[in-house]
N, C-alpha and C. Protein backbone atom coordinates (compact mmCIF):
# COMPACT_ATOMS: atom_id res chain seq x y z
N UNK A 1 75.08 77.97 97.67
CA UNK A 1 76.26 77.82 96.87
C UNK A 1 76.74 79.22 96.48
N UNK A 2 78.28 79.43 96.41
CA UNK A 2 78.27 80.15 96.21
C UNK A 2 79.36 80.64 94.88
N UNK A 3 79.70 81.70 94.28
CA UNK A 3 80.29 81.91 93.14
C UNK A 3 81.82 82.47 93.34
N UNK A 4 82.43 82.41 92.35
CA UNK A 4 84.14 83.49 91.83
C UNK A 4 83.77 83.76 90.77
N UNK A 5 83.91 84.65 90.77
CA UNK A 5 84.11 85.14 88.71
C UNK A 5 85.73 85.77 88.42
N UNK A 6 86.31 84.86 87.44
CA UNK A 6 87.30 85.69 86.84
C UNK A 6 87.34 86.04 85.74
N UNK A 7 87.67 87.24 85.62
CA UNK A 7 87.59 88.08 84.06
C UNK A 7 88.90 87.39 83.83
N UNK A 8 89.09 86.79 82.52
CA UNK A 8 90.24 86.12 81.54
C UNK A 8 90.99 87.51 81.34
N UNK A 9 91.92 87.52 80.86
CA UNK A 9 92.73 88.32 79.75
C UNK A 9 92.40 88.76 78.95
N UNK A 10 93.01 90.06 78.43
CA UNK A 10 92.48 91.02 77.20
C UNK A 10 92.12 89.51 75.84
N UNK A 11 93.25 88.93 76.15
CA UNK A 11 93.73 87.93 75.48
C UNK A 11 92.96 86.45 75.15
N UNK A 12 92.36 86.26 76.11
CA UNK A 12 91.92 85.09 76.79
C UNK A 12 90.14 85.10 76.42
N UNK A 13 89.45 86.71 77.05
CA UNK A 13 88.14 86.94 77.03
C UNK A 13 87.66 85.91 77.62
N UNK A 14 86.32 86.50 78.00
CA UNK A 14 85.27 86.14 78.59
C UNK A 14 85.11 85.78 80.38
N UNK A 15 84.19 85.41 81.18
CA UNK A 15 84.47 85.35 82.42
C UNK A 15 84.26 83.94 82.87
N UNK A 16 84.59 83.65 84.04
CA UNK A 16 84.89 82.30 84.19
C UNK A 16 84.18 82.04 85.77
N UNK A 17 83.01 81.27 85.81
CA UNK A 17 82.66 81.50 87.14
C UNK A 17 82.88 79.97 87.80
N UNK A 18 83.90 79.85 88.74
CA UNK A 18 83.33 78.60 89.84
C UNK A 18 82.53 78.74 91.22
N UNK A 19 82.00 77.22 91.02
CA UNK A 19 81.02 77.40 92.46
C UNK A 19 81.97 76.55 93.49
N UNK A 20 81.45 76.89 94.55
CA UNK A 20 82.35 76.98 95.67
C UNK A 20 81.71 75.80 96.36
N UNK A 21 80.50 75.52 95.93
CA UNK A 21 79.91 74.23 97.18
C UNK A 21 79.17 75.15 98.24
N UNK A 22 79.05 74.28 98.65
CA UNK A 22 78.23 74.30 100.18
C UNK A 22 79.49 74.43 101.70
N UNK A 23 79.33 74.75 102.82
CA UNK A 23 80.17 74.75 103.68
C UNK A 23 81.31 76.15 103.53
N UNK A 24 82.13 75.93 104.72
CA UNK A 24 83.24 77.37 104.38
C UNK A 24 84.74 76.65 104.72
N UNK A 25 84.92 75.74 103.46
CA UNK A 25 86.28 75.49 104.00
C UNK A 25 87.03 75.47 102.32
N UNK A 26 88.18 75.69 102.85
CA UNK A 26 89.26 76.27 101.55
C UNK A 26 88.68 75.59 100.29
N UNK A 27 89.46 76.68 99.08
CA UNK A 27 89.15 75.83 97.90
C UNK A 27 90.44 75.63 97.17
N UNK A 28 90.72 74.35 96.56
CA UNK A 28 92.16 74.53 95.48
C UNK A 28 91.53 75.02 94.46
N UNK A 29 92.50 75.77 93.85
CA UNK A 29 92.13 75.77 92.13
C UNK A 29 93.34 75.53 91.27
N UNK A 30 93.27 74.85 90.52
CA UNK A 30 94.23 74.27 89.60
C UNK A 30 94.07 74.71 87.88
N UNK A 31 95.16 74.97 87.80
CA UNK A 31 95.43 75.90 86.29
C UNK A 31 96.41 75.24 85.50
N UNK A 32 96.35 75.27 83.96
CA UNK A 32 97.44 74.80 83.46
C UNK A 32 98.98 74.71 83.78
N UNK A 33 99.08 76.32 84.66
CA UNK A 33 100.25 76.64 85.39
C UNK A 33 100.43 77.77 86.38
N UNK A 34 99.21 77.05 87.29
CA UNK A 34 99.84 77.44 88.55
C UNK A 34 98.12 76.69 89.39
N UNK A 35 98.99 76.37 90.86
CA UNK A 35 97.65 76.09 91.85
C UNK A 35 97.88 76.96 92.65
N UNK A 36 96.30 77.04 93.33
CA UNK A 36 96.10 78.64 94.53
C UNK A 36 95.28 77.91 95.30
N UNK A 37 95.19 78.50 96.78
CA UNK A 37 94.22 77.78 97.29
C UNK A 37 93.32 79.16 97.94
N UNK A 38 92.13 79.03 97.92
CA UNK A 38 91.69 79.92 98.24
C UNK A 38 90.49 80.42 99.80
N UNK A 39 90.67 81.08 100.09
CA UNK A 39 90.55 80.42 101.85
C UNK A 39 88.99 81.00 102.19
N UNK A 40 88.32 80.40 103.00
CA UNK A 40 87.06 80.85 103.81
C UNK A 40 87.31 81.71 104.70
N UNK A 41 88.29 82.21 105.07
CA UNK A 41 88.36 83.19 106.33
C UNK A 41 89.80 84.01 105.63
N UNK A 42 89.84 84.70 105.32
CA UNK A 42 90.18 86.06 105.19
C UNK A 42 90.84 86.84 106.38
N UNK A 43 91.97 87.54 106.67
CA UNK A 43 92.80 87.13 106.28
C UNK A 43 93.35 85.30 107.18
N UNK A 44 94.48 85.20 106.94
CA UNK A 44 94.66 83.37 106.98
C UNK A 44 94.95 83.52 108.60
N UNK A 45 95.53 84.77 108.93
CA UNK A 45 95.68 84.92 110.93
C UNK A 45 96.38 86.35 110.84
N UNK A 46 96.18 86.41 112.01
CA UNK A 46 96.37 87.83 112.65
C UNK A 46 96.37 88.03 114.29
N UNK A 47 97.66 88.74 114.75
CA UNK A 47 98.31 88.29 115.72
C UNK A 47 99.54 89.78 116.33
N UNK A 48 98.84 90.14 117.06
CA UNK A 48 99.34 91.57 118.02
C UNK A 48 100.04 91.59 119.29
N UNK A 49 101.05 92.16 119.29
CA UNK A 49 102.23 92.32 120.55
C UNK A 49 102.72 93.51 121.21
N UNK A 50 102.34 94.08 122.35
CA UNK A 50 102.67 95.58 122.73
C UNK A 50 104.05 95.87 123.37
N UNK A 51 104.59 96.67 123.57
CA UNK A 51 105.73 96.93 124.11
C UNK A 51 105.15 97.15 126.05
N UNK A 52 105.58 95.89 126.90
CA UNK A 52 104.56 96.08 128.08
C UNK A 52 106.08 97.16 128.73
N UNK A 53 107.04 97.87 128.32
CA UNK A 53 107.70 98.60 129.14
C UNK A 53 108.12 99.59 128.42
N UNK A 54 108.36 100.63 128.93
CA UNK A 54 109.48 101.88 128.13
C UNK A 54 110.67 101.07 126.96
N UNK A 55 111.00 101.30 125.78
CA UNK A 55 112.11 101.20 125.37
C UNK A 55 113.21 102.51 125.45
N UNK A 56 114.18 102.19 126.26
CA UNK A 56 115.27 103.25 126.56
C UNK A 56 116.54 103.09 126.28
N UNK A 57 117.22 102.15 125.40
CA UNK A 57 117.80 101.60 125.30
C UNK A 57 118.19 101.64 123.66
N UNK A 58 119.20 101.85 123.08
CA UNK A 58 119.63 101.20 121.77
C UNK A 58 119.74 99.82 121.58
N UNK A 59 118.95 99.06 121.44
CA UNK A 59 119.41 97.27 121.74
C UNK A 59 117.97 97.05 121.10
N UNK A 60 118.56 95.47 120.89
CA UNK A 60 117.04 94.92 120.13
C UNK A 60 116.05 95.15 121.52
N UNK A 61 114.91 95.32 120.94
CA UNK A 61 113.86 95.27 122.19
C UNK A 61 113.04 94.03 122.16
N UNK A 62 112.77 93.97 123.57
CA UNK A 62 112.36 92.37 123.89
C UNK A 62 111.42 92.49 124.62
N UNK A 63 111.04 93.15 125.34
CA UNK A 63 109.75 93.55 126.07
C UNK A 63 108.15 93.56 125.55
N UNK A 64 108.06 92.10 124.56
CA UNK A 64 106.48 92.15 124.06
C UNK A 64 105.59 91.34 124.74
N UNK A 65 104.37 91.69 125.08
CA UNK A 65 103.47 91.08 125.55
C UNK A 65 102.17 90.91 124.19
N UNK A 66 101.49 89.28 124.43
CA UNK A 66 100.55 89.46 123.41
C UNK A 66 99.29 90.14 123.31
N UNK A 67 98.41 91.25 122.62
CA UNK A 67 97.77 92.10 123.20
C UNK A 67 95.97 90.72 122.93
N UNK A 68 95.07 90.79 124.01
CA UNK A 68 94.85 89.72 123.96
C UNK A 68 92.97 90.72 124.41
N UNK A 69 93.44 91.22 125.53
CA UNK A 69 91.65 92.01 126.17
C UNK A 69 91.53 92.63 125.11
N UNK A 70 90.41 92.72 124.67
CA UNK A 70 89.47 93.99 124.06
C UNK A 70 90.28 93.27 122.43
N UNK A 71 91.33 92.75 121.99
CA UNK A 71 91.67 92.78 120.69
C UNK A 71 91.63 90.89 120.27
N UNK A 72 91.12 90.70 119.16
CA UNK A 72 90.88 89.56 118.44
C UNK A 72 91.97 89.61 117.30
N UNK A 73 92.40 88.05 117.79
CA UNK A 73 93.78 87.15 117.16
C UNK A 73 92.91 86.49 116.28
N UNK A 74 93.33 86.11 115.03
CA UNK A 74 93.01 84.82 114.38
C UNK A 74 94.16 83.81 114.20
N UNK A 75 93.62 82.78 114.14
CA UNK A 75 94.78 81.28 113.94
C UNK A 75 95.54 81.35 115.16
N UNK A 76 96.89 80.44 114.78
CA UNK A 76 98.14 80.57 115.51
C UNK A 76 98.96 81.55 116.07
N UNK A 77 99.00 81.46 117.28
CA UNK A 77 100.19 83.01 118.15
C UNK A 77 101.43 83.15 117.54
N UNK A 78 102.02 84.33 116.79
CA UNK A 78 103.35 84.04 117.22
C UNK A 78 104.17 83.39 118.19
N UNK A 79 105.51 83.23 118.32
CA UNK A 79 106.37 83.34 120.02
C UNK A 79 107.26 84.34 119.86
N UNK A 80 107.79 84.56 120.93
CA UNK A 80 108.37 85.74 120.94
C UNK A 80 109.85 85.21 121.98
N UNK A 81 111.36 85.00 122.33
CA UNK A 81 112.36 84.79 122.38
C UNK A 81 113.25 85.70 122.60
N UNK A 82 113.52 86.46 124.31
CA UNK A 82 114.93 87.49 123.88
C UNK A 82 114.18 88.57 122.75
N UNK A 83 113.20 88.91 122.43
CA UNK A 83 112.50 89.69 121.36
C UNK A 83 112.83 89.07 119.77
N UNK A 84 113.07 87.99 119.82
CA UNK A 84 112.78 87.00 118.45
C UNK A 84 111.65 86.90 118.05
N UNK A 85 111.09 86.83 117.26
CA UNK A 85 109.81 86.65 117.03
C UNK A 85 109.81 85.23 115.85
N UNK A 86 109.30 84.28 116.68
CA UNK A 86 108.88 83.27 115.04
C UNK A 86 107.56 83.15 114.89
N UNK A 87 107.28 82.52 113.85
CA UNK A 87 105.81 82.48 113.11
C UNK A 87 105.23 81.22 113.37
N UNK A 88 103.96 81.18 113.51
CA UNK A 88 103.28 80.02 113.74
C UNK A 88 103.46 78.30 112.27
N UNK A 89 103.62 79.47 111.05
CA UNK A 89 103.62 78.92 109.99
C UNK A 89 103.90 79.00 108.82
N UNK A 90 104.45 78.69 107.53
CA UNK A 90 104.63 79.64 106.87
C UNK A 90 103.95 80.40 105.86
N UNK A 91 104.24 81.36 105.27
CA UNK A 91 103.06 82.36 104.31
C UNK A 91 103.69 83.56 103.99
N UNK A 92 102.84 84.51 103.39
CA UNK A 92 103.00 85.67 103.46
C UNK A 92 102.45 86.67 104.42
N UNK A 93 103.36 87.03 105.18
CA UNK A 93 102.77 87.74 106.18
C UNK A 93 103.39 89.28 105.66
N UNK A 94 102.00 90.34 106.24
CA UNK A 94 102.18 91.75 106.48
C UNK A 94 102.81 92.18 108.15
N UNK A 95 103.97 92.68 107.77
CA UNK A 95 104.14 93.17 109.80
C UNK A 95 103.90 94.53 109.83
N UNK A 96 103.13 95.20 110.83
CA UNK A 96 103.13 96.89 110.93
C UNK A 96 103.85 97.11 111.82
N UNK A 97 104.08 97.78 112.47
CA UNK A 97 104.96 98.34 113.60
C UNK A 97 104.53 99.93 113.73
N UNK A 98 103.65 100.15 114.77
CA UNK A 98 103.33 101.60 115.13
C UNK A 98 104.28 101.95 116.84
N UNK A 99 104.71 103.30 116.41
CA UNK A 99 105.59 103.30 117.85
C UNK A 99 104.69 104.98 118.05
N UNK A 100 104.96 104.87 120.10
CA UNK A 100 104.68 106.23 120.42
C UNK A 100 106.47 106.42 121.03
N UNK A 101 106.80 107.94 120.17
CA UNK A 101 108.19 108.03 120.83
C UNK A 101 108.08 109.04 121.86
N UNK A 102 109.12 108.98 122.82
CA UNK A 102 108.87 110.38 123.91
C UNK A 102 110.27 110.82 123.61
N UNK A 103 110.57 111.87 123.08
CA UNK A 103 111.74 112.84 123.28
C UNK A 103 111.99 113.81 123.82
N UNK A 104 113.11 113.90 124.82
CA UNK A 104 113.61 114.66 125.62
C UNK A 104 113.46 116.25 125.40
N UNK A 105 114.59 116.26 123.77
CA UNK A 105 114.89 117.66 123.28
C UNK A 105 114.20 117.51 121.70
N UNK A 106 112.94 117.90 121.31
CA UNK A 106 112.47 118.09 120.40
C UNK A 106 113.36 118.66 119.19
N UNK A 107 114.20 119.39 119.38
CA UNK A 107 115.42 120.18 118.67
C UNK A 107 116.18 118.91 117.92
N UNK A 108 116.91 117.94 118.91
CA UNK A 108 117.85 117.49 118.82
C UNK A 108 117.85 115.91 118.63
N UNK A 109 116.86 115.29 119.10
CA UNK A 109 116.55 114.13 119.55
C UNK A 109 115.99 113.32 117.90
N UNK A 110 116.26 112.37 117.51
CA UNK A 110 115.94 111.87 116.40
C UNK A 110 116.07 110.19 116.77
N UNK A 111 115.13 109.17 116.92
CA UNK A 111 115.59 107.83 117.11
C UNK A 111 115.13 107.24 116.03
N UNK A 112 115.26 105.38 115.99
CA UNK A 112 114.76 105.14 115.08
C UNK A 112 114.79 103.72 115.44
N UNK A 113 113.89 102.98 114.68
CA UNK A 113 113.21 101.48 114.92
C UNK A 113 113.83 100.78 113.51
N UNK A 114 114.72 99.36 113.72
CA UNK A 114 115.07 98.98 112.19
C UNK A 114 114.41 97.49 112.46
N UNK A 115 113.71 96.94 111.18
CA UNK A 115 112.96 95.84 111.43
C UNK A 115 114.03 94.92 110.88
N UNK A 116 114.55 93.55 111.69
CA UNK A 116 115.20 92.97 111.17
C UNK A 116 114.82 91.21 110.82
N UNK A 117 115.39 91.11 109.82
CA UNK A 117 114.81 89.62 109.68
C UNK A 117 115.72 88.48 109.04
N UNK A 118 115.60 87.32 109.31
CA UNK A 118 116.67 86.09 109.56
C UNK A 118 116.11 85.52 108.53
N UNK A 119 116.85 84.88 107.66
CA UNK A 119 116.25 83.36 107.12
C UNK A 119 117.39 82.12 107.33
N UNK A 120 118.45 82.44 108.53
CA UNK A 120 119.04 81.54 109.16
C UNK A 120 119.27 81.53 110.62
N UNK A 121 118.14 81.84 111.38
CA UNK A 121 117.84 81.92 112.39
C UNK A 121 118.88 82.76 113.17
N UNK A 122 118.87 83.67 112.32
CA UNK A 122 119.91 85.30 113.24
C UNK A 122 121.40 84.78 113.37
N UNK A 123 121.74 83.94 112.55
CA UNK A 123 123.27 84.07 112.41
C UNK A 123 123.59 84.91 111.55
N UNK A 124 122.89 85.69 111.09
CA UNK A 124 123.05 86.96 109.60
C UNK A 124 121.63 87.41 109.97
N UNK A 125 122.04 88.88 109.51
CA UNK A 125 120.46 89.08 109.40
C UNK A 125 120.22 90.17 108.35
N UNK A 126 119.20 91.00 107.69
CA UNK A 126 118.78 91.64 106.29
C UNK A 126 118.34 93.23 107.49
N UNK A 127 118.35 94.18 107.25
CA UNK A 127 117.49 95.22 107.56
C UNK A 127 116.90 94.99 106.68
N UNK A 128 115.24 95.40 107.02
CA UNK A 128 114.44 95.11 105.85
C UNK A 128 113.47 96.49 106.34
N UNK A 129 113.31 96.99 106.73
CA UNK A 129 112.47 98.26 107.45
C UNK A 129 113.22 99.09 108.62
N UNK A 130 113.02 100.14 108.55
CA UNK A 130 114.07 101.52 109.05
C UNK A 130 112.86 102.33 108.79
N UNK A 131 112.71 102.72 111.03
CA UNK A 131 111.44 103.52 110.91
C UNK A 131 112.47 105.10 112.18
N UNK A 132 112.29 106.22 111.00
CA UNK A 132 112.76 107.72 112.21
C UNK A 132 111.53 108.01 112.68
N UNK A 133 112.14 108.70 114.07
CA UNK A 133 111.22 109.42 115.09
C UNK A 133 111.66 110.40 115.07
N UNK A 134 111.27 111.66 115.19
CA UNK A 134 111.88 113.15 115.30
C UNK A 134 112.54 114.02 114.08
N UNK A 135 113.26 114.88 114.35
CA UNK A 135 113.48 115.74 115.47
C UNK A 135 112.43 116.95 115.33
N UNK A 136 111.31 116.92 115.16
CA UNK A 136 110.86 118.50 115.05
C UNK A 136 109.59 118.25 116.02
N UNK A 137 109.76 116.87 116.76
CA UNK A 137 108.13 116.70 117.88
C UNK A 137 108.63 116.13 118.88
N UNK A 138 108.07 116.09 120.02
CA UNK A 138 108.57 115.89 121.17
C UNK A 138 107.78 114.33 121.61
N UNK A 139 106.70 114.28 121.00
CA UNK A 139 106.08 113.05 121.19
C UNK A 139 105.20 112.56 120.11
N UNK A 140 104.86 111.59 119.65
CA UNK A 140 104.12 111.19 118.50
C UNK A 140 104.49 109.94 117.69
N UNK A 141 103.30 109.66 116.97
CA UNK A 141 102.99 107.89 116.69
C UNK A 141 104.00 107.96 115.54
N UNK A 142 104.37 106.96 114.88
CA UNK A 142 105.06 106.83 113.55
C UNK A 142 104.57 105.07 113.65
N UNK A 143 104.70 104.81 111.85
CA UNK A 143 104.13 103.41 111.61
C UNK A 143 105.20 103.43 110.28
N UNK A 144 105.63 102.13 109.92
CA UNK A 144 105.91 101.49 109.12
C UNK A 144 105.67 100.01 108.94
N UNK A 145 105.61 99.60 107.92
CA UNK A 145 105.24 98.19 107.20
C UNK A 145 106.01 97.31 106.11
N UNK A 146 106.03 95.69 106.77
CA UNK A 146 107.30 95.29 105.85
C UNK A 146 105.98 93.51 104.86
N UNK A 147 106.37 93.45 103.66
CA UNK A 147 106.19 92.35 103.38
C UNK A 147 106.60 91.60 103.75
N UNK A 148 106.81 90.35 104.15
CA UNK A 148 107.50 88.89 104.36
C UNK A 148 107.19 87.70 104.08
N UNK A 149 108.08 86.49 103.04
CA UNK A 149 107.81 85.93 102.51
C UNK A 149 108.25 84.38 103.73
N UNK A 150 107.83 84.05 104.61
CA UNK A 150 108.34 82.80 105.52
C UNK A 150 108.05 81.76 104.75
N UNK A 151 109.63 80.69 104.63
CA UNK A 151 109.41 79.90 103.56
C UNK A 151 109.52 78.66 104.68
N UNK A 152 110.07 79.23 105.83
CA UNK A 152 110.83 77.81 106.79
C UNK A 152 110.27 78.86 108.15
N UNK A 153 109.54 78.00 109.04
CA UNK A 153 109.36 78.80 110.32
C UNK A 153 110.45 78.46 111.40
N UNK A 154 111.54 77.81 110.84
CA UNK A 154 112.69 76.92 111.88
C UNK A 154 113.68 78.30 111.92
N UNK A 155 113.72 78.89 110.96
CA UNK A 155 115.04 79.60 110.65
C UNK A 155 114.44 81.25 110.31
N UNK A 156 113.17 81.55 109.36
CA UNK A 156 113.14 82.64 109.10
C UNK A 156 112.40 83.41 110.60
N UNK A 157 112.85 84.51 110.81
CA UNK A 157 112.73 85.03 111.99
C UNK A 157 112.72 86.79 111.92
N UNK A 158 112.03 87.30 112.71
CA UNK A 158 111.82 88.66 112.52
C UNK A 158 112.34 89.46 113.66
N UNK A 159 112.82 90.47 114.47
CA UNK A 159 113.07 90.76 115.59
C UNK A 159 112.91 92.72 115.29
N UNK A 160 112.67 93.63 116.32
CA UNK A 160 113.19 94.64 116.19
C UNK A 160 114.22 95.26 117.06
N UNK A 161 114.82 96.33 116.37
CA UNK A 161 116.16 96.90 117.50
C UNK A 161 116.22 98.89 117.69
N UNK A 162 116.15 99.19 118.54
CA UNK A 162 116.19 100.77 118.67
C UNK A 162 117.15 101.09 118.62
N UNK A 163 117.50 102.40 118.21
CA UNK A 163 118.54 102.96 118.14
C UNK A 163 118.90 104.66 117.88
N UNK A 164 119.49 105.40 117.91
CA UNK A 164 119.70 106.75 118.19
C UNK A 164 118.79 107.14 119.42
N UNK A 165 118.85 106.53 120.32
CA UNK A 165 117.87 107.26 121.66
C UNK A 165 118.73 108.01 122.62
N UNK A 166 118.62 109.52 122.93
CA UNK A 166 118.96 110.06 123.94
C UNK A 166 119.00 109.49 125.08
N UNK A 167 119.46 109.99 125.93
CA UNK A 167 119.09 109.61 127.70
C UNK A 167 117.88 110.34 127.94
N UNK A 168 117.31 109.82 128.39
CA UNK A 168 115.64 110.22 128.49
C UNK A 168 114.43 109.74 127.44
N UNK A 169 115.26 109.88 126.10
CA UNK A 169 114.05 109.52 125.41
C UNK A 169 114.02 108.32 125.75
N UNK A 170 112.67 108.27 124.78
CA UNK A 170 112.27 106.18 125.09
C UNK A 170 111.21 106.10 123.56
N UNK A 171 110.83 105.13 123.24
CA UNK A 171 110.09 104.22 122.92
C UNK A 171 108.60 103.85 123.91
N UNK A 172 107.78 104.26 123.52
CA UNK A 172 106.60 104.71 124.76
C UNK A 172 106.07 103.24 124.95
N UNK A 173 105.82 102.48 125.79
CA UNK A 173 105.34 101.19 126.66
C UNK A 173 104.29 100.82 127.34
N UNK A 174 103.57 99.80 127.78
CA UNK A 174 103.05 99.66 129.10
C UNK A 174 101.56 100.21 128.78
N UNK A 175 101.27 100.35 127.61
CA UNK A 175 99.87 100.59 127.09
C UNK A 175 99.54 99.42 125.87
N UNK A 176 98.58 98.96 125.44
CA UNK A 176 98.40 98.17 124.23
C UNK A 176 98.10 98.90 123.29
N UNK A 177 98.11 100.61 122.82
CA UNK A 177 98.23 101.30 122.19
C UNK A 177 99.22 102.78 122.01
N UNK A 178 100.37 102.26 122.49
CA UNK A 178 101.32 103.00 122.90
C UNK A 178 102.50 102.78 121.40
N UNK A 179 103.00 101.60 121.76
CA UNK A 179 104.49 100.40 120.69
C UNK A 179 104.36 99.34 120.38
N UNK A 180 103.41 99.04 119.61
CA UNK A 180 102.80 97.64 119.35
C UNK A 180 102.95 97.30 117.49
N UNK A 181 102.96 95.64 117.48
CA UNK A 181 103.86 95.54 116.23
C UNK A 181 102.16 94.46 116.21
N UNK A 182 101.70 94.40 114.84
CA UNK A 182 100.72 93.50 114.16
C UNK A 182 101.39 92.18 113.02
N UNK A 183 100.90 91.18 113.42
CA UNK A 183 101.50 90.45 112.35
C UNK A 183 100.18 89.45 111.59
N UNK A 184 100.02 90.03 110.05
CA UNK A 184 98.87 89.14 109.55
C UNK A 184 99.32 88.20 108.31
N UNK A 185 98.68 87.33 108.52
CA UNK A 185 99.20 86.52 107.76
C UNK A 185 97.66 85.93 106.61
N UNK A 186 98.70 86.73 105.03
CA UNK A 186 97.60 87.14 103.68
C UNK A 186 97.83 85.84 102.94
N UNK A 187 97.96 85.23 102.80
CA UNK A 187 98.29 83.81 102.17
C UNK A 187 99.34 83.11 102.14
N UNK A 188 99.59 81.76 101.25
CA UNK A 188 100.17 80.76 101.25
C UNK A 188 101.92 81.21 100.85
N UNK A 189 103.04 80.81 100.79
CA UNK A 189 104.28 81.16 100.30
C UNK A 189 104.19 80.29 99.28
C-alpha cells in the first residue's frame, strides 16, 4: 500500500495522508471544492514527430514522421494532416519544438518557426509560440515550448509554419534529431 501526504495550508495545518490501495491504477480525490484524479503512470502520454525532409519553404510545414526506433511513446499517437496535428485526447499537454537551422549567410539570414493553434479547427487560428533562428550562426539547435489546454480534440488543433527563410536556408530534416516537435500530455483539462 501505498501513501500521499498533503501539507494543508498555513491556514488549514497539519498533514493529510491517503492510501492508495493495492494495484497501479488512477485515483479520484474529492474535496469540498474541487475533484483531481491522480494517475499511476506519469506523465498521462508522450508522443514525438521529426521533420523526415529539409524545410525550405515559408509555408506551414507538413513533412512529420512519427519518431518510433530507439524512442518510447506513451498512450495514444497523435495524427498529423497537411501538417495538422490533432490529439489523441483531451488534457493538458506540453509541446517542445527543437529545430536544427542551416543558413546560407550567417550575416544576414534570420528565420523563424510560429506555433499555431485552432480551437475551431483552423478556420481562425492564435500564434501562440514564435521561435528565431539567426543571424549571428550559420547552423544550430533552437527550442521553444508552448502550454496547451485541449478542451475538444474535434476542433482544437496545433500546426507549425516557417517563415523568413532565404533561398538556401532550410529547416534541417531527415534525421530524428535534426526538427522534431514532442508532445506530452501532464494531466486532465
Amino acid at each position: 500500500m501505498s501513501e500521499i501526504k498533503i501539507q494543508a495550508n498555513s491556514s488549514g495545518g497539519g498533514v493529510y495522508t491517503l492510501q492508495s490501495g493495492t494495484g497501479s491504477t488512477d485515483r479520484t480525490i474529492t474535496l469540498p471544492d474541487a475533484t483531481t484524479t491522480l494517475s499511476a503512470n506519469m506523465p498521462l502520454g508522450y508522443d514525438s514527430w521529426y521533420l523526415n525532409t529539409a524545410q525550405t519553404s515559408n509555408a506551414d510545414i507538413t513533412a512529420w514522421t512519427r519518431r518510433t526506433t530507439n524512442y518510447l511513446n506513451i498512450g495514444d499517437a497523435m495524427t498529423v494532416s497537411s501538417g495538422v496535428f490533432t490529439f489523441p485526447s483531451t488534457g493538458i499537454y506540453k509541446i517542445e519544438l527543437f529545430t536544427l537551422a542551416d543558413f546560407v549567410a550567417a550575416t544576414s539570414d534570420q528565420a523563424n518557426i510560429t506555433i499555431k493553434k485552432s480551437t475551431d479547427n483552423f478556420s481562425s487560428s492564435n500564434d501562440v509560440g514564435f521561435l528565431i533562428c539567426g543571424p549571428t550562426w550559420v547552423a544550430g539547435h533552437a527550442h521553444i515550448d508552448y502550454m496547451c489546454d485541449v478542451e475538444n480534440t474535434t476542433t482544437h488543433k496545433i500546426k507549425f509554419t516557417a517563415g523568413g527563410l532565404a533561398t538556401g536556408s532550410k529547416f534541417a530534416g531527415g534525421s530524428t534529431t535534426y526538427t522534431y516537435v514532442s508532445f506530452t500530455k501532464l494531466g486532465e483539462t
